[in-house]
C-alpha atoms as a PDB file:
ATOM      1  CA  UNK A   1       4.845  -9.251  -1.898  1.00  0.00           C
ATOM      2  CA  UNK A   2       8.217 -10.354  -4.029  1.00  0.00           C
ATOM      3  CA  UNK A   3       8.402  -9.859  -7.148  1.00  0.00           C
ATOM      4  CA  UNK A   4      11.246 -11.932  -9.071  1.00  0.00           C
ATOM      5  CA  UNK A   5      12.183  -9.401 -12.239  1.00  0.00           C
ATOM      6  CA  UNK A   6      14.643 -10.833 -14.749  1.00  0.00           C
ATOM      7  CA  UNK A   7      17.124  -8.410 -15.636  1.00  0.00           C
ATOM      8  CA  UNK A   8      18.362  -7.627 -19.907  1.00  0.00           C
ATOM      9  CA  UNK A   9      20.460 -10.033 -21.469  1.00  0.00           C
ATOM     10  CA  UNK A  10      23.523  -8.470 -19.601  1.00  0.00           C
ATOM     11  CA  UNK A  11      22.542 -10.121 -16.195  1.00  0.00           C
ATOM     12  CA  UNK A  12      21.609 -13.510 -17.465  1.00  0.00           C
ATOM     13  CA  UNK A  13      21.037 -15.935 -14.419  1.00  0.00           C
ATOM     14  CA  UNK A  14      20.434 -13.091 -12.041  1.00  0.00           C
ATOM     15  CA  UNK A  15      17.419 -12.330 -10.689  1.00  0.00           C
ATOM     16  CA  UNK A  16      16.391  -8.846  -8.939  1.00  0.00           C
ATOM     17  CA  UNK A  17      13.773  -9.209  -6.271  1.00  0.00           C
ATOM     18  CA  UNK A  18      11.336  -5.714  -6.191  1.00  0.00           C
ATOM     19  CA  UNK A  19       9.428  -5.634  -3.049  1.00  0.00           C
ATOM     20  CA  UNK A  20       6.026  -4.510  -3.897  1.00  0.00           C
ATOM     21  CA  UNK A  21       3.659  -2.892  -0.928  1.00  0.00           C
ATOM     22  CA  UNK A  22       0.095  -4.266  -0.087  1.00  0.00           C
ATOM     23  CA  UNK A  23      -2.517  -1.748   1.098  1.00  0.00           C
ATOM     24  CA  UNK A  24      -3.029  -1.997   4.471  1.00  0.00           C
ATOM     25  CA  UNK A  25      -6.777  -0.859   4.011  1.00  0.00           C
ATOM     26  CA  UNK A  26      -7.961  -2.577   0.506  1.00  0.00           C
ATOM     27  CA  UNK A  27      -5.171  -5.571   0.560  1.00  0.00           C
ATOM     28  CA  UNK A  28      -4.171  -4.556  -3.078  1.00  0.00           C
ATOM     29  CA  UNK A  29      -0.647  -4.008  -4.460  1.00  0.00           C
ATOM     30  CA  UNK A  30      -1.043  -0.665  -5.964  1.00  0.00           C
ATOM     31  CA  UNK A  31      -0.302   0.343  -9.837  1.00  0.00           C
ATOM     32  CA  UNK A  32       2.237   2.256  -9.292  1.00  0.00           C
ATOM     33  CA  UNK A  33       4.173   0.340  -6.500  1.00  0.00           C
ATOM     34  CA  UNK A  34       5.727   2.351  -3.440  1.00  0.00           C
ATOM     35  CA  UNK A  35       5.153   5.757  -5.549  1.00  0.00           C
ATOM     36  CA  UNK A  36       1.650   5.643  -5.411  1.00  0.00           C
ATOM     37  CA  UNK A  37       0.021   5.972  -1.621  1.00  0.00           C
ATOM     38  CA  UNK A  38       2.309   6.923   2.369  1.00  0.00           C
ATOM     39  CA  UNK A  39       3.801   4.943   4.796  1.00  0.00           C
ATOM     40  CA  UNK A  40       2.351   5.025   8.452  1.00  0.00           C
ATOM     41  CA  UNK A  41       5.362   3.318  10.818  1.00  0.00           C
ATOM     42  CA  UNK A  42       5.615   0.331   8.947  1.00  0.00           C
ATOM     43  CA  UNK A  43       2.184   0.035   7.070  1.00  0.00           C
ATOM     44  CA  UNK A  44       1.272   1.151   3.712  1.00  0.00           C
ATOM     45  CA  UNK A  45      -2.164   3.095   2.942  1.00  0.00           C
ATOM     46  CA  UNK A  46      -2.425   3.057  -1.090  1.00  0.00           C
ATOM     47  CA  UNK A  47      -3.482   6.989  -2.906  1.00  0.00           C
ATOM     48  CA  UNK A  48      -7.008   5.177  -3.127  1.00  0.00           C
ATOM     49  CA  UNK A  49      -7.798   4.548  -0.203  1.00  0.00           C
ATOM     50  CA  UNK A  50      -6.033   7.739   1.101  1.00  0.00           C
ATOM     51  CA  UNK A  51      -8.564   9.663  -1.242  1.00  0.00           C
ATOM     52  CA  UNK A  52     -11.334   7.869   0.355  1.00  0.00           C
ATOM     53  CA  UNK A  53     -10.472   8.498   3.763  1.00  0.00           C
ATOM     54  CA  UNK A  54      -9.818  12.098   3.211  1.00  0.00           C
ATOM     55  CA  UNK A  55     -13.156  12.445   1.288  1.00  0.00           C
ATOM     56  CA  UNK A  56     -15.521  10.362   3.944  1.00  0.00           C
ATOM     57  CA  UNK A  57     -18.064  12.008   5.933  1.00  0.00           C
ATOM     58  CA  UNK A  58     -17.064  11.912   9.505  1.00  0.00           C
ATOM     59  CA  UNK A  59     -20.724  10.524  10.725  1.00  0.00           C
ATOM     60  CA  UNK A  60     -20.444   7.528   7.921  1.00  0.00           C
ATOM     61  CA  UNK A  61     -19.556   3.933   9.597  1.00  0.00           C
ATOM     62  CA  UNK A  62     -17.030   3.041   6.867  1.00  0.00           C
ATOM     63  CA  UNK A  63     -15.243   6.375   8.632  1.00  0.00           C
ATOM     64  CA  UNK A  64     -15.289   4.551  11.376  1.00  0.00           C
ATOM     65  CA  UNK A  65     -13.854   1.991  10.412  1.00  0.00           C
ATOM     66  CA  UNK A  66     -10.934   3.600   9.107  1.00  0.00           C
ATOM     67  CA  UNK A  67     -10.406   5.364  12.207  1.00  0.00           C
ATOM     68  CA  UNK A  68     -10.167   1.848  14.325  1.00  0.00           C
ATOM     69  CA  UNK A  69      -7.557   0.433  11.532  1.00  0.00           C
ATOM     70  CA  UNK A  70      -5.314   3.569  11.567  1.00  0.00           C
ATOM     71  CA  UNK A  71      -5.573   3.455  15.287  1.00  0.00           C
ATOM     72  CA  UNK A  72      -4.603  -0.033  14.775  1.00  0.00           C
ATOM     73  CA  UNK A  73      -1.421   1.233  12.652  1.00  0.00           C
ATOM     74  CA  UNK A  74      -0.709   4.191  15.113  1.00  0.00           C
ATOM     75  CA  UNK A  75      -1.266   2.762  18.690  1.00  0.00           C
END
């Protein structure tokens, strides 16, 4: 996701473009941009939905079906 930020009144007319990450789990852009969740290869898992996959029962389904999306990331 791009986000256009204008800059003080010192760079009037330009525009800096911040490149924000999207969960690869949850789809969300996460509070606290790049800072706040790990980089697999070239996906982004936000701190949330780290902390749930860390925390899930192994026998649950929705640990499952993080399992076949990191696989997804990984393989």
């Amino acid at each position: 996701m791009l986000y256009e930020k204008q800059q003080g009144s010192a760079a009037i007319g330009r525009r800096s473009c911040l490149v924000l990450p999207r969960c690869w789990i949850c789809d969300q852009v996460p509070s606290g941009g790049i800072r706040d969740g790990i980089r697999l290869k070239k996906a982004f898992i936000c701190s949330g939905c780290e902390r749930i996959i860390v925390q899930s029962d192994v026998a649950s389904g929705q640990y499952q079906i993080f399992i076949n999306r990191l696989k997804k990331i990984l393989l």
